[in-house]
N, C-alpha and C. Protein backbone atom coordinates (compact mmCIF):
# COMPACT_ATOMS: atom_id res chain seq x y z
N UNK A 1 -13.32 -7.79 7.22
CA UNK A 1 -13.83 -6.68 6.42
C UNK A 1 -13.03 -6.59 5.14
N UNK A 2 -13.75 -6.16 3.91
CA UNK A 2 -13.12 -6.18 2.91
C UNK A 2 -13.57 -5.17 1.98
N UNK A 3 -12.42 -4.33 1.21
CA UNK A 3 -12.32 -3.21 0.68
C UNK A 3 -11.81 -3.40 -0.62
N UNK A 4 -12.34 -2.20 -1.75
CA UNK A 4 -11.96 -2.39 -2.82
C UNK A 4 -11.92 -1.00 -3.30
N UNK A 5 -10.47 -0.72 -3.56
CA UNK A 5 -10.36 1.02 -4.24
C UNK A 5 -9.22 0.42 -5.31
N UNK A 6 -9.06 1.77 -6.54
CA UNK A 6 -7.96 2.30 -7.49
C UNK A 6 -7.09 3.24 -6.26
N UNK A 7 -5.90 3.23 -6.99
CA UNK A 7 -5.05 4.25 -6.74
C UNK A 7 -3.70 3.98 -7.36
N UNK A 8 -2.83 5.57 -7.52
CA UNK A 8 -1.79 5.39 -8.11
C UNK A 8 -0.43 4.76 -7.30
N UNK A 9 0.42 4.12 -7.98
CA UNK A 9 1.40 4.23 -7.19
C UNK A 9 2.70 5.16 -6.67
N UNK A 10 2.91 4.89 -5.97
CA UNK A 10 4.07 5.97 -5.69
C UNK A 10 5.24 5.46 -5.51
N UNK A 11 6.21 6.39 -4.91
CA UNK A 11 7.66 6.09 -4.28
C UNK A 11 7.62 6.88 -3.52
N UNK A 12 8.03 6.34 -2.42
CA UNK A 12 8.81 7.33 -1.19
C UNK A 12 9.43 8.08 -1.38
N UNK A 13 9.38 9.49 -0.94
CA UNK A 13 10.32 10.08 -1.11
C UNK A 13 10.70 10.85 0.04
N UNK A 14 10.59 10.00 0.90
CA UNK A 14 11.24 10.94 2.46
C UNK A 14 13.06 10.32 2.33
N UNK A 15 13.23 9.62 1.49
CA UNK A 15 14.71 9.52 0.43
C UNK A 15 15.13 9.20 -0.10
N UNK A 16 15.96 9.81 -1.17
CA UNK A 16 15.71 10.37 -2.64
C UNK A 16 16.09 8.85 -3.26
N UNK A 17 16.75 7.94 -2.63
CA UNK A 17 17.39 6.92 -2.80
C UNK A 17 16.24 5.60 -2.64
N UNK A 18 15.13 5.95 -2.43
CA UNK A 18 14.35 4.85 -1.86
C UNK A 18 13.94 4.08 -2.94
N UNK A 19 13.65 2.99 -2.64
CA UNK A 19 12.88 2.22 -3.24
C UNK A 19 11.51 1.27 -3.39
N UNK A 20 11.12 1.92 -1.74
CA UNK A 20 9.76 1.51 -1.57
C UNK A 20 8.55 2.46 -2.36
N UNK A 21 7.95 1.32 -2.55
CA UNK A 21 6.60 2.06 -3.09
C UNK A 21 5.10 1.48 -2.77
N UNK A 22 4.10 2.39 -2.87
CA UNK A 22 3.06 2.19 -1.91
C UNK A 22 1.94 3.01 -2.65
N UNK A 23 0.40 2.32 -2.76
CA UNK A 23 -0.76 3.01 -2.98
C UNK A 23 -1.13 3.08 -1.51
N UNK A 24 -1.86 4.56 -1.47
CA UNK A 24 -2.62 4.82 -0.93
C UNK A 24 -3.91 4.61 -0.63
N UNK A 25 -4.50 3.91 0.64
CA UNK A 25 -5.81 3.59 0.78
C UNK A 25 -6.91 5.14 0.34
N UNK A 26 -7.76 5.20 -0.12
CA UNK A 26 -8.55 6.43 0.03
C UNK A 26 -8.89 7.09 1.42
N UNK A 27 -9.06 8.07 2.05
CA UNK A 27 -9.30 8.65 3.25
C UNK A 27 -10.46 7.70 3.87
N UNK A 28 -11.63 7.99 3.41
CA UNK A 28 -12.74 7.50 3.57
C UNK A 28 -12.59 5.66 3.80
N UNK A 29 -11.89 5.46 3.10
CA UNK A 29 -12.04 3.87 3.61
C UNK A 29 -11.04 3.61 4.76
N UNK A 30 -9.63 4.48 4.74
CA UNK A 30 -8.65 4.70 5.99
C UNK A 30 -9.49 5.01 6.98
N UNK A 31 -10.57 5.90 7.14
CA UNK A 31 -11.62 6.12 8.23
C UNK A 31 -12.14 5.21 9.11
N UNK A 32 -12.87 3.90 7.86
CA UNK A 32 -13.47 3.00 8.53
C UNK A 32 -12.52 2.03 8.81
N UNK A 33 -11.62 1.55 7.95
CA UNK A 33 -10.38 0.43 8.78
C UNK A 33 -10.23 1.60 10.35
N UNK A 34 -9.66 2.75 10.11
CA UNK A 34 -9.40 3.57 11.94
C UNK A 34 -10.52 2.66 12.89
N UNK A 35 -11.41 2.47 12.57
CA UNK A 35 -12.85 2.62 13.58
C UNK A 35 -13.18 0.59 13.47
N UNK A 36 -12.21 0.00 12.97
CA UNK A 36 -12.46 -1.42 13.10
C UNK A 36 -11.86 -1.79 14.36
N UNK A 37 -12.32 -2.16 15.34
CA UNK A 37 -11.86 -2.54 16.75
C UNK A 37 -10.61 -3.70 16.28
N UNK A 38 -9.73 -3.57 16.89
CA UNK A 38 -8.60 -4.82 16.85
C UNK A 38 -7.42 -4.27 17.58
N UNK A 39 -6.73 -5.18 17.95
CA UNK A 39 -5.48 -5.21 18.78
C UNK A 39 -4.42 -4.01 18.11
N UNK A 40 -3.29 -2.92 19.00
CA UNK A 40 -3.09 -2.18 18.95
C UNK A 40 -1.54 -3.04 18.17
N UNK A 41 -1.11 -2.80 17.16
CA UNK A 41 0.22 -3.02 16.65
C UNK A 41 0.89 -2.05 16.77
N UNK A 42 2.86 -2.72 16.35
CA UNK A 42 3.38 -1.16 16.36
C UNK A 42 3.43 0.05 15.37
N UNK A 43 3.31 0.95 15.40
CA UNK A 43 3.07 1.89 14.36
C UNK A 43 2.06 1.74 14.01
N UNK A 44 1.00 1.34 14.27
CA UNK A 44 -0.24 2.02 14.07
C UNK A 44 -0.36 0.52 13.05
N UNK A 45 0.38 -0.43 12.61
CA UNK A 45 -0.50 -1.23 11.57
C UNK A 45 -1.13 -1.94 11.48
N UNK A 46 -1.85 -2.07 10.64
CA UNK A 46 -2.75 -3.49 10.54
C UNK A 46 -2.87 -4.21 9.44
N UNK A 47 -2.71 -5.41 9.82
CA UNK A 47 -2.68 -6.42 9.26
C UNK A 47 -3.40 -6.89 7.94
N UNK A 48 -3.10 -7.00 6.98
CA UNK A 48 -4.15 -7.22 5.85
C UNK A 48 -3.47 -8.72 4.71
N UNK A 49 -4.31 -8.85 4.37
CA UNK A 49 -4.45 -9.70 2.67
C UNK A 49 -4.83 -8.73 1.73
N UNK A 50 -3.95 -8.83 0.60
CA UNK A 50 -4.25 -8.10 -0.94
C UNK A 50 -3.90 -8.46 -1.58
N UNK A 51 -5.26 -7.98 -2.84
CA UNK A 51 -4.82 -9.09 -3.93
C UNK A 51 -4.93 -7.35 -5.00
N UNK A 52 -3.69 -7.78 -6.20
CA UNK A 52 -3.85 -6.31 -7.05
C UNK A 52 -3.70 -7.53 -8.19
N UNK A 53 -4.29 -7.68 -8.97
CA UNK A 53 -4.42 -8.32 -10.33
C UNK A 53 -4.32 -10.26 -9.91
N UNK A 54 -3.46 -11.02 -10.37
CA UNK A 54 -3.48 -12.10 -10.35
C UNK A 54 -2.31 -12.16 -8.77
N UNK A 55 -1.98 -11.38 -8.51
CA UNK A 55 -1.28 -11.22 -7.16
C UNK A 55 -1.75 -11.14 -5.94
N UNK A 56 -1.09 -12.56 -4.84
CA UNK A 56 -2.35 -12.14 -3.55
C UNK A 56 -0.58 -11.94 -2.94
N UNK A 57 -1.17 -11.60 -1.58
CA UNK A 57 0.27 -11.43 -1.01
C UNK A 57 -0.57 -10.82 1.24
N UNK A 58 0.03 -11.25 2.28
CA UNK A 58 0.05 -10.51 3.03
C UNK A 58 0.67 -9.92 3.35
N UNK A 59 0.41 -8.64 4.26
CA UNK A 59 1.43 -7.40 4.73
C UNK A 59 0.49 -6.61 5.71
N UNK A 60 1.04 -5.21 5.76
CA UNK A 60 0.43 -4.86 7.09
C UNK A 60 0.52 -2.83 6.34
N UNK A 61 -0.57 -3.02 6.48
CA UNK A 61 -1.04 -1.00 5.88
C UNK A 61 -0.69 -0.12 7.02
N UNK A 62 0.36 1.00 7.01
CA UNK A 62 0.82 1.71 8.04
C UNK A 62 -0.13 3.37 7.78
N UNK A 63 -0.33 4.06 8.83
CA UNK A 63 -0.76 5.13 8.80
C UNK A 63 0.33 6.03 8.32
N UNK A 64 0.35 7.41 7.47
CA UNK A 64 0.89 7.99 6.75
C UNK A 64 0.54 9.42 6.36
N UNK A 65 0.67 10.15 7.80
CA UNK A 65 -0.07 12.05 8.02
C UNK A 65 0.52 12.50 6.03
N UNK A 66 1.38 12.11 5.55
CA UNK A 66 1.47 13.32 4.30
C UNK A 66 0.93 12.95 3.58
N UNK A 67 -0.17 11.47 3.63
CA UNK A 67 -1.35 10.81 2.72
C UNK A 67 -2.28 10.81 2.97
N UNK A 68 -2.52 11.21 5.00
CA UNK A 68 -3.94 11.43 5.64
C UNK A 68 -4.37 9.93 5.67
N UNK A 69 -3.97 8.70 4.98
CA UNK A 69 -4.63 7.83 4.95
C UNK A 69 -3.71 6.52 5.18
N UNK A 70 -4.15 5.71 5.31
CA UNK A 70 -3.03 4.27 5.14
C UNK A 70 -2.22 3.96 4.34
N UNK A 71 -0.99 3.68 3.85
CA UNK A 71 -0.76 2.82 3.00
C UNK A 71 -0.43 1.91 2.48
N UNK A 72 -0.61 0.74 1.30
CA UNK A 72 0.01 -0.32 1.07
C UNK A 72 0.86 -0.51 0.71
N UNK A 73 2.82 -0.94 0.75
CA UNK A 73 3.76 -1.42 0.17
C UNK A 73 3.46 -2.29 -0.80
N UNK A 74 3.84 -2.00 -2.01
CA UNK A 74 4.37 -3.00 -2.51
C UNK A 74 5.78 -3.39 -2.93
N UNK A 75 5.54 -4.62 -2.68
CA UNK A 75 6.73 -5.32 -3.21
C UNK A 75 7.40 -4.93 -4.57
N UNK A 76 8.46 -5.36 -4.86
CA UNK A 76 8.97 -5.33 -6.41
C UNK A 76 8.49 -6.56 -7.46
N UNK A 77 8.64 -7.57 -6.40
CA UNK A 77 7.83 -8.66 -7.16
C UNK A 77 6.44 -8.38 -7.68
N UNK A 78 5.45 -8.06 -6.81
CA UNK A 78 4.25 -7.96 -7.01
C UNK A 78 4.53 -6.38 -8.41
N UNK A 79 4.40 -5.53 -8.15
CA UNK A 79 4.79 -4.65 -9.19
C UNK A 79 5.48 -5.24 -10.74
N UNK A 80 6.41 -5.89 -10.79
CA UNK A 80 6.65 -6.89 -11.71
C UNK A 80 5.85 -7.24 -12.35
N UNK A 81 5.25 -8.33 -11.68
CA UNK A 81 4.34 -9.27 -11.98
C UNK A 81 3.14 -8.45 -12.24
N UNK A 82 2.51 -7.15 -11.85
CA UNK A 82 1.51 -6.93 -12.03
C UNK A 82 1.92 -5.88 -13.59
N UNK A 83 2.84 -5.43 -13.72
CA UNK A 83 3.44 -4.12 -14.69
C UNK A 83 2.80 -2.98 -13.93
N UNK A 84 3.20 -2.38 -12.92
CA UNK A 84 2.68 -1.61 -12.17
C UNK A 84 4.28 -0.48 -11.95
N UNK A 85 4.33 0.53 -12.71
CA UNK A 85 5.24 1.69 -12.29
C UNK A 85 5.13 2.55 -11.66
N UNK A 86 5.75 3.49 -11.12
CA UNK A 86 5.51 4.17 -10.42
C UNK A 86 4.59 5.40 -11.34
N UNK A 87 3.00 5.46 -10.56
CA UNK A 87 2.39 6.65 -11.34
C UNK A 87 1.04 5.37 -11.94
N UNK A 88 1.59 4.38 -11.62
CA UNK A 88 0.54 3.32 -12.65
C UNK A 88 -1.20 3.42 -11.63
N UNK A 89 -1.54 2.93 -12.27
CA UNK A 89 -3.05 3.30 -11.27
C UNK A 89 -3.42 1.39 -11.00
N UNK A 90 -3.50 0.84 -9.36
CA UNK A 90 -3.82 -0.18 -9.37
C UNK A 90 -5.26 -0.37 -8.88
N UNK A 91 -5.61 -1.31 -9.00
CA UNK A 91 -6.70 -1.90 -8.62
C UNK A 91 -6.51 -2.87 -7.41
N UNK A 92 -6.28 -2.33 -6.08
CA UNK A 92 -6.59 -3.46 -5.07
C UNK A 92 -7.78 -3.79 -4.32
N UNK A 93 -7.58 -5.26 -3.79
CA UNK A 93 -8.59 -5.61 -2.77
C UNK A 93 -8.16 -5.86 -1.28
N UNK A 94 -8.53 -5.75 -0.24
CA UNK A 94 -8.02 -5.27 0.96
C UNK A 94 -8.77 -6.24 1.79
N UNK A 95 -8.34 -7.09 2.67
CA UNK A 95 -9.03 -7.68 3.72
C UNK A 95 -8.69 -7.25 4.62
N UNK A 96 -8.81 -6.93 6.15
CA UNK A 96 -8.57 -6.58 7.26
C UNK A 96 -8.61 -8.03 7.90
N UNK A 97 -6.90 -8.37 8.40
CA UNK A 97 -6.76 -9.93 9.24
C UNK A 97 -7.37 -9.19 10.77
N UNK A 98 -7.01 -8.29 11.11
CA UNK A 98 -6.63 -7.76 12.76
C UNK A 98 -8.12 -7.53 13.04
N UNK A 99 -9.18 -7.91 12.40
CA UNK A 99 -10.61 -7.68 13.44
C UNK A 99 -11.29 -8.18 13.63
């Protein structure tokens, strides 16, 4: 299955020191990845391919109650390479490996 939303990026801030950062899947598409049958990982993730500009990369979208929805890490590399700051608005594409 394959998905295509905008969203901004963020930073963690469950601490103050962090340095991960992550777009948010939209609710509505977090809905239908919920309802894709596949094997139970830990923390709830699943497995994906994404590509945000000339960047592909795999990883795994974790569920996230203070976003209601999934979200994607990114890397520093990929952010780099894409000029993506925190607040920047990306353009990803989303495959689902796990169904």
């Amino acid at each position: 299955m394959n998905f295509e939303f905008e969203a901004p990026v963020f930073r963690w801030s469950a601490r103050e020191d962090s340095s991960w950062y992550f777009v948010a899947v939209p609710p509505e598409l977090s809905e239908e990845i919920r309802e894709i049958p596949r094997p139970y990982r830990g923390f709830g993730a699943v497995r994906v391919s994404a590509a945000i500009g000339g960047s592909r990369f795999q990883t795994s979208i974790f569920p996230d109650s203070s976003q209601g929805a999934y979200v994607l890490p990114l890397k520093k590399s990929v952010r780099d390479a894409e000029g993506l700051d925190e607040g920047a608005l990306a353009a990803v594409r989303l495959e689902v490996l796990d169904a």
